[in-house]
C-alpha atoms as a PDB file:
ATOM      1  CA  UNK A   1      36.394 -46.568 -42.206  1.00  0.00           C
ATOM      2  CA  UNK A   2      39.761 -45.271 -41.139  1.00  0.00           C
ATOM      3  CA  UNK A   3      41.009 -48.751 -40.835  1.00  0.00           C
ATOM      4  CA  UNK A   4      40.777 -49.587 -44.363  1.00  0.00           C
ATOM      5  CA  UNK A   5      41.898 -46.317 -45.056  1.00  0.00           C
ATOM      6  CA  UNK A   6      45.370 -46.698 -44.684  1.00  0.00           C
ATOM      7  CA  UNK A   7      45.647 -49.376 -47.082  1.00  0.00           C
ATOM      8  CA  UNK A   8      42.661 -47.638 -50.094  1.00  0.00           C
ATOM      9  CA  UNK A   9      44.882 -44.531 -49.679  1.00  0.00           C
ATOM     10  CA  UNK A  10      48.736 -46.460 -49.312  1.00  0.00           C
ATOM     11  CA  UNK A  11      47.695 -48.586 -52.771  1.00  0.00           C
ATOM     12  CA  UNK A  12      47.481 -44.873 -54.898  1.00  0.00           C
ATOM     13  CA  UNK A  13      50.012 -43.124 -53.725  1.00  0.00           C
ATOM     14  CA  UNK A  14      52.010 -42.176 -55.390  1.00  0.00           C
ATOM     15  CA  UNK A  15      51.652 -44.208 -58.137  1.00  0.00           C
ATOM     16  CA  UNK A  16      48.272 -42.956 -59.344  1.00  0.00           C
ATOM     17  CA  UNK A  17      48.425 -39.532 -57.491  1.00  0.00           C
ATOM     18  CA  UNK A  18      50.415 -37.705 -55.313  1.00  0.00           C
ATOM     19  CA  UNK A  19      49.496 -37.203 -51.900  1.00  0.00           C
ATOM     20  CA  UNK A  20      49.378 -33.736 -51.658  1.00  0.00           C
ATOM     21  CA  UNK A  21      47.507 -33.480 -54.572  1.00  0.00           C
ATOM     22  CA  UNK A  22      45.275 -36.281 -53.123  1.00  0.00           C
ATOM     23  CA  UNK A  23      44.561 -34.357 -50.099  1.00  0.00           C
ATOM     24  CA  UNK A  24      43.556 -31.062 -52.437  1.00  0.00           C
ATOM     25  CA  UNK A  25      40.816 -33.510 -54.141  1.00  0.00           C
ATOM     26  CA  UNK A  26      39.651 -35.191 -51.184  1.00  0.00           C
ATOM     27  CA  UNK A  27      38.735 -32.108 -49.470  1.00  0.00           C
ATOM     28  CA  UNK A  28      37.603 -30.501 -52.130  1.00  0.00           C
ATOM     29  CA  UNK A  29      34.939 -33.623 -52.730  1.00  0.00           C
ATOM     30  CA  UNK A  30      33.925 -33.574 -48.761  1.00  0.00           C
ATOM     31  CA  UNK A  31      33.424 -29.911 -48.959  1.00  0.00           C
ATOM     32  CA  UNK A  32      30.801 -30.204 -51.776  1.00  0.00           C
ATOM     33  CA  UNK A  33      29.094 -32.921 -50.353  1.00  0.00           C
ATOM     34  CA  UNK A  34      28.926 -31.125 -46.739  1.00  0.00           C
ATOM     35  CA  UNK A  35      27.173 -27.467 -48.683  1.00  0.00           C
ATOM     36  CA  UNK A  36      24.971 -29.917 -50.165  1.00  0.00           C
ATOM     37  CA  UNK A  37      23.899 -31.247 -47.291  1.00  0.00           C
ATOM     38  CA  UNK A  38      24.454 -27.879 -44.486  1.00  0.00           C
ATOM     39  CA  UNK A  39      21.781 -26.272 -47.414  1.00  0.00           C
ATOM     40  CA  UNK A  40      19.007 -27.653 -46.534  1.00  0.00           C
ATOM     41  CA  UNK A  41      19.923 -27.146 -42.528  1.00  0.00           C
ATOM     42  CA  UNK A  42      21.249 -23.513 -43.132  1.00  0.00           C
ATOM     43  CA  UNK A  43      22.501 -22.171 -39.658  1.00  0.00           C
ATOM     44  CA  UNK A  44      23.916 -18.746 -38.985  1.00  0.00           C
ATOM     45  CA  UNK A  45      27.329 -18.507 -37.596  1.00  0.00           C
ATOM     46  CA  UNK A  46      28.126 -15.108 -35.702  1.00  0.00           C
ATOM     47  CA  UNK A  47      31.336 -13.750 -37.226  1.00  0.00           C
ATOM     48  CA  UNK A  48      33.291 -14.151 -34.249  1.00  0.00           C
ATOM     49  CA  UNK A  49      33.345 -17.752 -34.057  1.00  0.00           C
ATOM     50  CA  UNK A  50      33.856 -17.691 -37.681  1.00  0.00           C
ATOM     51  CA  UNK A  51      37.609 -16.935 -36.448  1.00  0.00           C
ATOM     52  CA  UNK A  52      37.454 -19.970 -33.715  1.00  0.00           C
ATOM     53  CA  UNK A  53      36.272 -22.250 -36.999  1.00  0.00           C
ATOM     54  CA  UNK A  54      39.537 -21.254 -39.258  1.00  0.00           C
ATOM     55  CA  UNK A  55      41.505 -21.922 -36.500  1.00  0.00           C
ATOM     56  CA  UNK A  56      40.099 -25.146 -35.894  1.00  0.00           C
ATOM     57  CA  UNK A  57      40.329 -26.122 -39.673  1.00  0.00           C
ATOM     58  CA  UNK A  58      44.753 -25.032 -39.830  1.00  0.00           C
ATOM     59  CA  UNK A  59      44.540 -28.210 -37.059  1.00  0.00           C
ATOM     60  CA  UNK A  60      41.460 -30.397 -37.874  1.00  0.00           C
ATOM     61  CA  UNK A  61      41.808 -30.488 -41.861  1.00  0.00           C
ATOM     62  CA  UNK A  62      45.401 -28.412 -43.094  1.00  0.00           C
ATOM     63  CA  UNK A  63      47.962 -29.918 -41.239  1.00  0.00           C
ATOM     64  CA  UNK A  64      46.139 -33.026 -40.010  1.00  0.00           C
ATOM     65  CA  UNK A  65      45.605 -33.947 -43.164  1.00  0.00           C
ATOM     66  CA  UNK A  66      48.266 -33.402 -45.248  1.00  0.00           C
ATOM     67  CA  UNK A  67      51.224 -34.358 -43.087  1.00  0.00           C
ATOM     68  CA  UNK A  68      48.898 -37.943 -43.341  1.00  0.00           C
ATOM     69  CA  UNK A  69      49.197 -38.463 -46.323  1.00  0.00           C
ATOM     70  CA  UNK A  70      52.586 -37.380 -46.748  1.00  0.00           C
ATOM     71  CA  UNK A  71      53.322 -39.486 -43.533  1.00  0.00           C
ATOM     72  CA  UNK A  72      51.522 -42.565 -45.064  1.00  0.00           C
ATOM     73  CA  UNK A  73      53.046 -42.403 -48.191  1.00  0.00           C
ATOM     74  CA  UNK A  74      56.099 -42.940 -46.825  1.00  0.00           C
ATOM     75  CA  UNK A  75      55.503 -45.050 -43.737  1.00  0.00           C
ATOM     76  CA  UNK A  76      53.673 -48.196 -43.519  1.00  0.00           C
ATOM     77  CA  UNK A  77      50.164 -48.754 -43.285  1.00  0.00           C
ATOM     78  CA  UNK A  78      50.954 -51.028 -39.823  1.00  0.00           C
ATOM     79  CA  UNK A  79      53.224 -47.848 -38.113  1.00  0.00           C
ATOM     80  CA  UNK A  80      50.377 -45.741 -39.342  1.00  0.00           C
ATOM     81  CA  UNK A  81      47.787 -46.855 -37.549  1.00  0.00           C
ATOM     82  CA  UNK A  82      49.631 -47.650 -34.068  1.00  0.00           C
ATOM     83  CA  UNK A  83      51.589 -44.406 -33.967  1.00  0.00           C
ATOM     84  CA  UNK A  84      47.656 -42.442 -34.421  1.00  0.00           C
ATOM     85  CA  UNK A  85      47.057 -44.447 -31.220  1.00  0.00           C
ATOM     86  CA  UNK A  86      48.825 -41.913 -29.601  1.00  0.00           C
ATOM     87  CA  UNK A  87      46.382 -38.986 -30.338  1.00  0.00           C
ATOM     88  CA  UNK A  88      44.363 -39.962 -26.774  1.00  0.00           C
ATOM     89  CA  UNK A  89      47.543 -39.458 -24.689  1.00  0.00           C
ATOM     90  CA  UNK A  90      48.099 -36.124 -26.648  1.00  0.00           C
ATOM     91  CA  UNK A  91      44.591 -34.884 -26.116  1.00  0.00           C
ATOM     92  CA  UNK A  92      45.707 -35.497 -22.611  1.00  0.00           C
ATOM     93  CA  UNK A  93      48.111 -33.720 -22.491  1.00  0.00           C
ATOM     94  CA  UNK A  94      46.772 -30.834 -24.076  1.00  0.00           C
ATOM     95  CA  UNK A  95      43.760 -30.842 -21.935  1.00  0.00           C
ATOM     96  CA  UNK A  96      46.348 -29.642 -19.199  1.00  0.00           C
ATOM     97  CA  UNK A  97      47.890 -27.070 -20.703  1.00  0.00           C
ATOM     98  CA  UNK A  98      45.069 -26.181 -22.619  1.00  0.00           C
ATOM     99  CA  UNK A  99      41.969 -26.813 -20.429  1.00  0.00           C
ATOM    100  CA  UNK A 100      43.768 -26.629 -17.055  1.00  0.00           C
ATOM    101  CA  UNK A 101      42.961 -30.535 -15.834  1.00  0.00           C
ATOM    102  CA  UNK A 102      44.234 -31.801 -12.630  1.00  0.00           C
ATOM    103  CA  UNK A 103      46.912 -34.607 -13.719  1.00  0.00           C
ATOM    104  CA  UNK A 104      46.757 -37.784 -11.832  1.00  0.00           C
ATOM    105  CA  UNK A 105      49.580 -39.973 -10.774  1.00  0.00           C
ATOM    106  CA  UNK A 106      48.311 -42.589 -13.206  1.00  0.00           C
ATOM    107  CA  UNK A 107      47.905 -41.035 -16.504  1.00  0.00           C
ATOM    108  CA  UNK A 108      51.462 -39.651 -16.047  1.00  0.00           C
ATOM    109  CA  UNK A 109      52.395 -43.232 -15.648  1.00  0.00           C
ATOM    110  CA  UNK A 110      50.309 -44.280 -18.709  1.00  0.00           C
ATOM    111  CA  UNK A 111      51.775 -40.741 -20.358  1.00  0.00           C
ATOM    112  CA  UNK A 112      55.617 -42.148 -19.906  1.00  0.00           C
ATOM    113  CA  UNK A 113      54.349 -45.951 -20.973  1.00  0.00           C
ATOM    114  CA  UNK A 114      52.728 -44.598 -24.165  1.00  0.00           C
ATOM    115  CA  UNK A 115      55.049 -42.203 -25.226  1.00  0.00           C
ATOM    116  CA  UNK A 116      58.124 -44.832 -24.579  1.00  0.00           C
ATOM    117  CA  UNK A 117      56.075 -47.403 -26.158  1.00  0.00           C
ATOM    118  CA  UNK A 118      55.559 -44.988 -29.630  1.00  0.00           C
ATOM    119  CA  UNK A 119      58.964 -44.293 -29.299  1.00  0.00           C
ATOM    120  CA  UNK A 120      60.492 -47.898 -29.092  1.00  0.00           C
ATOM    121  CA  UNK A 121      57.775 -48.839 -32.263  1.00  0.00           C
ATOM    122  CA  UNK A 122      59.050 -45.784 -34.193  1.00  0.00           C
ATOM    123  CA  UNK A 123      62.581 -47.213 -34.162  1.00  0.00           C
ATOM    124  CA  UNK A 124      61.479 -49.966 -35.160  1.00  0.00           C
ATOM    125  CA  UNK A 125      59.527 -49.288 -38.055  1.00  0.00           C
ATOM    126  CA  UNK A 126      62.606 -47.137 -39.474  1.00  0.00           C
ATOM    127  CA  UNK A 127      64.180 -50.106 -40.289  1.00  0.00           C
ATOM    128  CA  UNK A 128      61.460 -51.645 -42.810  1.00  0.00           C
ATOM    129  CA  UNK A 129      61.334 -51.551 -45.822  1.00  0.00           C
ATOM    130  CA  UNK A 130      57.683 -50.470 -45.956  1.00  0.00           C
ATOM    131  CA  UNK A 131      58.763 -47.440 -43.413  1.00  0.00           C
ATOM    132  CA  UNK A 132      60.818 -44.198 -42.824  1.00  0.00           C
ATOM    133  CA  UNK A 133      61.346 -42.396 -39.973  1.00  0.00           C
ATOM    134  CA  UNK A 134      60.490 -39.299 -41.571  1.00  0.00           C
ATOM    135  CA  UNK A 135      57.105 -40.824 -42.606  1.00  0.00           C
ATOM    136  CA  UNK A 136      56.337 -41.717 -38.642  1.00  0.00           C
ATOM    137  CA  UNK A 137      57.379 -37.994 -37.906  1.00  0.00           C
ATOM    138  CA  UNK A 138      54.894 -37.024 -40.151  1.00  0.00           C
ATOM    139  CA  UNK A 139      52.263 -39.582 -38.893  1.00  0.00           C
ATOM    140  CA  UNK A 140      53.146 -38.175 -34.925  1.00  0.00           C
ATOM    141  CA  UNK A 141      52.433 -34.716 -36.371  1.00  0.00           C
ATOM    142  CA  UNK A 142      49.305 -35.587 -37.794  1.00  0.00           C
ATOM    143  CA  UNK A 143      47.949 -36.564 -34.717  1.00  0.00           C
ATOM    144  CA  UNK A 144      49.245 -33.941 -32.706  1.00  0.00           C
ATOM    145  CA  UNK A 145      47.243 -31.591 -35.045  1.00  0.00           C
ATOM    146  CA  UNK A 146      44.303 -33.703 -34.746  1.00  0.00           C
ATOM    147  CA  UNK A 147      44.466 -33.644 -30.951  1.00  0.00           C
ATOM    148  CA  UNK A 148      44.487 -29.879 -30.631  1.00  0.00           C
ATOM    149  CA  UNK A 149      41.736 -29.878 -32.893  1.00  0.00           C
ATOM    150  CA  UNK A 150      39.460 -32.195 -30.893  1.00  0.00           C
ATOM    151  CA  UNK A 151      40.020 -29.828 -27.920  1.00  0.00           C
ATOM    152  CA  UNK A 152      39.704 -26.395 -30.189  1.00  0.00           C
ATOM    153  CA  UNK A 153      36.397 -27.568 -31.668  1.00  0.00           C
ATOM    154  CA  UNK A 154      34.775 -28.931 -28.206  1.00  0.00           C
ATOM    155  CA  UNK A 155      33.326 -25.329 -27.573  1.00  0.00           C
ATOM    156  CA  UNK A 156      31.616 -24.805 -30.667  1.00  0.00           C
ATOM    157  CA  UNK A 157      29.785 -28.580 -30.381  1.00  0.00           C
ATOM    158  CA  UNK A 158      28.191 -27.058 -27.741  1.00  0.00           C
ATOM    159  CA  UNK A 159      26.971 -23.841 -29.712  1.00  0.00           C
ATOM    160  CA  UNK A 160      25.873 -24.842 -32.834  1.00  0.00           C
ATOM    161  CA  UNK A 161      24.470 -28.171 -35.132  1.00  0.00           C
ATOM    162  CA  UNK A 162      27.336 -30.560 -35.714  1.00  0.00           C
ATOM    163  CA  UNK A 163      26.635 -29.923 -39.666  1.00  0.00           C
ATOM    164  CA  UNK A 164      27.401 -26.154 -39.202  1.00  0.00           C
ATOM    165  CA  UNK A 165      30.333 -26.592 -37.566  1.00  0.00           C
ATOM    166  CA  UNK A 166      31.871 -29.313 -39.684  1.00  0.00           C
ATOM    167  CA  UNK A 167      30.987 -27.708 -42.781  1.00  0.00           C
ATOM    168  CA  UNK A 168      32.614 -24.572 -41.887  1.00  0.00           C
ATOM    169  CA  UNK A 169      35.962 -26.332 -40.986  1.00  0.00           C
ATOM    170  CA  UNK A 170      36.256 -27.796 -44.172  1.00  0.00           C
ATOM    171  CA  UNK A 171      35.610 -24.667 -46.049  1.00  0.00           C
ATOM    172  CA  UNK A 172      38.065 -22.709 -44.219  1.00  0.00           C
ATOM    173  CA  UNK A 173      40.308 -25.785 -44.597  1.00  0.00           C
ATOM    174  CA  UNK A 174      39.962 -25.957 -48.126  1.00  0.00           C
ATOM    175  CA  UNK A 175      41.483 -22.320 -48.680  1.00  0.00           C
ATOM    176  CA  UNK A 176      44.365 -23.374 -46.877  1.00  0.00           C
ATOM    177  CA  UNK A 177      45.147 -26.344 -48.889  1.00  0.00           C
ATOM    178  CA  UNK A 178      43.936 -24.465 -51.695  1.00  0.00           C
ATOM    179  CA  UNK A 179      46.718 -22.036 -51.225  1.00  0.00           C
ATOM    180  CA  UNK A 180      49.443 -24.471 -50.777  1.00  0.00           C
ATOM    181  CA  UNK A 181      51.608 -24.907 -54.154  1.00  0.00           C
ATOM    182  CA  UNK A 182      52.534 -28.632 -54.310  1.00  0.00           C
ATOM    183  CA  UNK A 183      48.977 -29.462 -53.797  1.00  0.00           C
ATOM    184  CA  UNK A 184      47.777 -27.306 -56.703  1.00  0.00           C
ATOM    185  CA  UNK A 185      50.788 -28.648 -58.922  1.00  0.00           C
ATOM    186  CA  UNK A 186      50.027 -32.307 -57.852  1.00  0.00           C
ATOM    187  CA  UNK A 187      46.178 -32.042 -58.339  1.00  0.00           C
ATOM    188  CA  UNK A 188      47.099 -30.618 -62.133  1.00  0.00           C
ATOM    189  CA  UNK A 189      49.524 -33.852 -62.632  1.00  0.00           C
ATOM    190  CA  UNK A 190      46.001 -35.788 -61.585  1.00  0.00           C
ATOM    191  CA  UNK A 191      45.369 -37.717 -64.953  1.00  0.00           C
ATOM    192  CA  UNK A 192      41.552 -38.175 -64.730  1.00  0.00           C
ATOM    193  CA  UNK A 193      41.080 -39.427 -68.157  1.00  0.00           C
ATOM    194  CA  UNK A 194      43.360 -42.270 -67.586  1.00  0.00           C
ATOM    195  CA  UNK A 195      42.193 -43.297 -64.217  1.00  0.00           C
ATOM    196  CA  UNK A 196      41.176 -47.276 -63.619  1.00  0.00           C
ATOM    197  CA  UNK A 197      37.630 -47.569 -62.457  1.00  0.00           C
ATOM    198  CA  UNK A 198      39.054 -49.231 -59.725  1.00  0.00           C
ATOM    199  CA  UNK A 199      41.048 -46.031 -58.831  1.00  0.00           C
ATOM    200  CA  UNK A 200      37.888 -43.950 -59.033  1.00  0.00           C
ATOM    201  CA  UNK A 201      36.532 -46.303 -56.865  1.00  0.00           C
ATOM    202  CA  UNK A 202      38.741 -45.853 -53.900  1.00  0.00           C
ATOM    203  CA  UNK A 203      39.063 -41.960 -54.994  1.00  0.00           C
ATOM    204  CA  UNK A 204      35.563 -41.829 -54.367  1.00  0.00           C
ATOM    205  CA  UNK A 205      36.224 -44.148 -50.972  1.00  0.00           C
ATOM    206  CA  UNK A 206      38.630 -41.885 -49.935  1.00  0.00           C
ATOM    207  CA  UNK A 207      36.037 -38.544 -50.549  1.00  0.00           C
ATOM    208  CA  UNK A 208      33.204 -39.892 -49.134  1.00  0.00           C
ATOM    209  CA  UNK A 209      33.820 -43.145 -46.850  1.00  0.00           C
ATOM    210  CA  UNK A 210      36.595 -41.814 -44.995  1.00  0.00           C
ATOM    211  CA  UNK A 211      36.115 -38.186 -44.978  1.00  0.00           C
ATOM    212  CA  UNK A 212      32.518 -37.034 -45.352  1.00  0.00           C
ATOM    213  CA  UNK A 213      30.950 -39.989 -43.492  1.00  0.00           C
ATOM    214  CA  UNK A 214      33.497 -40.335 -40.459  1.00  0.00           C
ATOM    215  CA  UNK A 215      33.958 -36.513 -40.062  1.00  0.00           C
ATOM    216  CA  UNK A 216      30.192 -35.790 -39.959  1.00  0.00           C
ATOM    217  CA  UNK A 217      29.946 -39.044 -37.439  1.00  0.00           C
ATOM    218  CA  UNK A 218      32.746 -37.331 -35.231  1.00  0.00           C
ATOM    219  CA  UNK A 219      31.411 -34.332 -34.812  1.00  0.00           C
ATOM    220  CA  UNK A 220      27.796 -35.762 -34.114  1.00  0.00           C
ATOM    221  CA  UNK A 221      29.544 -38.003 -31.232  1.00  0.00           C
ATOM    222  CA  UNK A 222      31.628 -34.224 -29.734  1.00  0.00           C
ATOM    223  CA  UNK A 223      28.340 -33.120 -29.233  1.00  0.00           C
ATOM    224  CA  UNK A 224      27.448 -36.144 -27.205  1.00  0.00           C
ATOM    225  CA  UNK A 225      30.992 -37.270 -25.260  1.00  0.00           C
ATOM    226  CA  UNK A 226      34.123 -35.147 -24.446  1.00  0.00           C
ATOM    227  CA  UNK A 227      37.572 -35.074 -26.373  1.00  0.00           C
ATOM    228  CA  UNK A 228      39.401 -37.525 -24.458  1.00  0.00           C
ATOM    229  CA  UNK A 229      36.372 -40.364 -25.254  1.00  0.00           C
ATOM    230  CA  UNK A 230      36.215 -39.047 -29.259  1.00  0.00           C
ATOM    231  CA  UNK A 231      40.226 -39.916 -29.142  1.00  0.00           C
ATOM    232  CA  UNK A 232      40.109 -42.886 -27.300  1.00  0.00           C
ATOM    233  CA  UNK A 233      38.073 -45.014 -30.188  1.00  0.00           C
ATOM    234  CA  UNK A 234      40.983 -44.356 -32.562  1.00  0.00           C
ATOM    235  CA  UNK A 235      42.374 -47.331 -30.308  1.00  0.00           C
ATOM    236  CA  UNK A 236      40.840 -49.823 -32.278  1.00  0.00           C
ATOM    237  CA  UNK A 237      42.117 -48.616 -35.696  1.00  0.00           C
ATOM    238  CA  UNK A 238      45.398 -50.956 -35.494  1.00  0.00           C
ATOM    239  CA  UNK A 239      43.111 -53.797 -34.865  1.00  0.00           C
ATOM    240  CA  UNK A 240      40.791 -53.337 -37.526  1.00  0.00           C
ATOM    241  CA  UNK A 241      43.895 -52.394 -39.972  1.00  0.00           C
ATOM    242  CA  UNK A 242      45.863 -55.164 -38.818  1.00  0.00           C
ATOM    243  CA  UNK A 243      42.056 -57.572 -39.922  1.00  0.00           C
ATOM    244  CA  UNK A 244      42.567 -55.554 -43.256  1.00  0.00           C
ATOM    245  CA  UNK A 245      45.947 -56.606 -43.753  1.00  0.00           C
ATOM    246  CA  UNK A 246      44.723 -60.310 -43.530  1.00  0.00           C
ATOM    247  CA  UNK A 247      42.331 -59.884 -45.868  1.00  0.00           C
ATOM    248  CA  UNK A 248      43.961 -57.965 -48.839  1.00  0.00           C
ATOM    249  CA  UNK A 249      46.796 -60.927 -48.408  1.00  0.00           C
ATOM    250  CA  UNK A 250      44.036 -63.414 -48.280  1.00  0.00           C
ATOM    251  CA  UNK A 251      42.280 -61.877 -51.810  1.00  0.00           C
ATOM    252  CA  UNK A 252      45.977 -61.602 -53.434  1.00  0.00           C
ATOM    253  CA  UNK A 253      45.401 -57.151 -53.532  1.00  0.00           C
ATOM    254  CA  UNK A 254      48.582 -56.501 -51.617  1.00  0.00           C
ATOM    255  CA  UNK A 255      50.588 -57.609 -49.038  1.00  0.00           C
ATOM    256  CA  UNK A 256      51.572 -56.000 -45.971  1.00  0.00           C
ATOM    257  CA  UNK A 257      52.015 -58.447 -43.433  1.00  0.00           C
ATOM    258  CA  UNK A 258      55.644 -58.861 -43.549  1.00  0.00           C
ATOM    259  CA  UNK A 259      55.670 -55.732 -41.605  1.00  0.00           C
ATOM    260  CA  UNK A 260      53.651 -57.259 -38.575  1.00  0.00           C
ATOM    261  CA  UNK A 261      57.061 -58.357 -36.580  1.00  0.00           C
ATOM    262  CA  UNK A 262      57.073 -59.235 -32.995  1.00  0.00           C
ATOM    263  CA  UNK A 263      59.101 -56.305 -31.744  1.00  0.00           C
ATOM    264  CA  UNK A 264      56.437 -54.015 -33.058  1.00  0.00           C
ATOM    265  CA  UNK A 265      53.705 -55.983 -31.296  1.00  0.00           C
ATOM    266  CA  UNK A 266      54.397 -55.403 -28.294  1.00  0.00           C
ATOM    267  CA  UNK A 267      55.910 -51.875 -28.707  1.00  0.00           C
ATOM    268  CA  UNK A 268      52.156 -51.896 -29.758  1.00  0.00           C
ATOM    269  CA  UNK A 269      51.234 -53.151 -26.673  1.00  0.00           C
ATOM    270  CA  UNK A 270      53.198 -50.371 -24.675  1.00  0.00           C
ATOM    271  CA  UNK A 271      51.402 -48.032 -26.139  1.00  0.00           C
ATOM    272  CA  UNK A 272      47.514 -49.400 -25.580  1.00  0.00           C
ATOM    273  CA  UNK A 273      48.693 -50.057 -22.346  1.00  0.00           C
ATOM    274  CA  UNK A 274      49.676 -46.319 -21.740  1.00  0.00           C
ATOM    275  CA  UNK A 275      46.723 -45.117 -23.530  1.00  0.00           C
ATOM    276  CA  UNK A 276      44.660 -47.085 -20.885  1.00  0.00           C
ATOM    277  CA  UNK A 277      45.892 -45.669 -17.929  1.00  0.00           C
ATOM    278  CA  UNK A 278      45.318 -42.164 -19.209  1.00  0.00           C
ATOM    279  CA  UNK A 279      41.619 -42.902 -20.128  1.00  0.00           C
ATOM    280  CA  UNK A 280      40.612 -45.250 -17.133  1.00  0.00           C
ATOM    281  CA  UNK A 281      42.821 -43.737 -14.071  1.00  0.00           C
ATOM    282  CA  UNK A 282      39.782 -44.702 -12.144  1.00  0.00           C
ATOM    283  CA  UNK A 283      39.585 -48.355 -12.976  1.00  0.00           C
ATOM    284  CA  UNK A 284      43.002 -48.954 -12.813  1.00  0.00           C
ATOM    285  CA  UNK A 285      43.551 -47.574  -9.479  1.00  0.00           C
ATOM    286  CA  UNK A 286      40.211 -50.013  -8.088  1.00  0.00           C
ATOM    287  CA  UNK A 287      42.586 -52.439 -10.121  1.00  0.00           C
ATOM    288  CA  UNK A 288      45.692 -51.523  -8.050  1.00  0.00           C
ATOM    289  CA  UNK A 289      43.834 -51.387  -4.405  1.00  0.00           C
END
């Protein structure tokens, strides 16, 4: 669902809407849908953790969100999707500052490989035409955010239903975008009675296939697995993006593939390769001996 994402949400920005604007209606559509739902599976939140949730949705639905939009509206759909490939690394990281791991010798090699890797593909992208630099920044901040969310939201898997928490986040993370001024001022610019039905269709994508259905998914699968394994299937999102690509140019919707060079492939591959030997120290050391 995030796969195809990047290329539903690239195609109407910010022709149709802008993404900040986007990001207001989106969340405001999940939000519904997740009271609608949490209703009929009402669970009481103590008021403490209340504060632990609004933290968790500045990270999880505020910032992650809107710098990714922002970010993909200026970036390609291809730098996108690899530079989000960093988000296991970061959780990594985080999870030694944050939950006191013990590093190992080989993550901090796959730490150095990734990060040089994202770095080297970064570059790169600046000079297409389809990319910025400014829009990978934003991309790289997005997943940061998402990262420390993964790792502030572990704790209250373990307390309450998924549905509680999830729907709590993105009230809490509603206000926040609520409050923020471009995205009230693009969401009034929204012209509704002029949209295509083939905008409301991947409006309504956007709402429910990539937000309501993934997020609810991801927070079912935190209950079950850790952080660093939730992070770690965003791995396959440039594959499945890249199989997108093919087929939009395949069904004449839009073509992207001119931004699939060979430099970026294996800057690519620098940074699965990093991300590996931070999630799999132990098979890569059996590997090694």
């Amino acid at each position: 669902m995030y796969g195809i994402n990047y290329l539903v949400a690239k195609g109407l920005m910010p022709s149709v809407l802008g993404p900040n604007g986007f990001i207001l209606l989106r969340v405001m559509g999940a939000t519904v849908l997740f009271w609608a739902v949490f209703l009929f599976r009402f669970e009481k939140i103590e008021w403490k953790d209340l504060g632990r949730l609004a933290i968790c949705a500045v990270f999880g639905i505020a910032v992650n969100q809107l710098f990714f939009f922002n970010g993909l509206m200026r970036t390609s759909p291809v730098n996108a999707s690899v530079i989000m490939t960093t988000t296991p690394i970061i959780v990594f990281v985080l999870s030694l500052l944050i939950l006191k791991e013990k590093p190992k010798v080989i993550r901090i090699i796959g730490l150095i490989i990734g990060a040089l890797g994202s770095i080297i593909f970064t570059l790169l992208g600046a000079a297409s035409i389809e990319a910025s630099l400014m829009g990978d920044l934003f991309i790289f901040i997005n997943a940061s955010s998402y990262s420390l969310y993964l790792v502030l939201v572990k704790p209250m898997m373990a307390k309450y239903k998924p549905l509680s928490v999830i729907t709590w986040v993105f009230t809490f993370g509603l206000i926040y975008i609520s409050f923020w001024p471009m995205s009230r001022a693009e969401f009034g610019e929204i012209p509704f009675e002029s949209l295509t039905n083939s905008s409301i269709f991947q409006i309504l994508f956007v709402i429910v296939g990539v937000t309501f259905l993934p997020y609810l998914l991801n927070v079912y699968a935190m209950k079950k697995v850790s952080p660093s394994v939730t992070s770690t299937y965003i791995y396959l999102q440039p594959l499945l993006t890249a199989f997108f690509i093919y087929l939009f140019w395949v069904f004449g919707l839009k073509d992207y593939t001119q931004d699939l060079t060979l430099g970026k492939c294996l800057a690519a591959l620098m940074v699965f390769v990093g991300v590996y030997f931070v999630i799999k120290p132990e098979k890569i050391k059996a590997i090694l001996e």
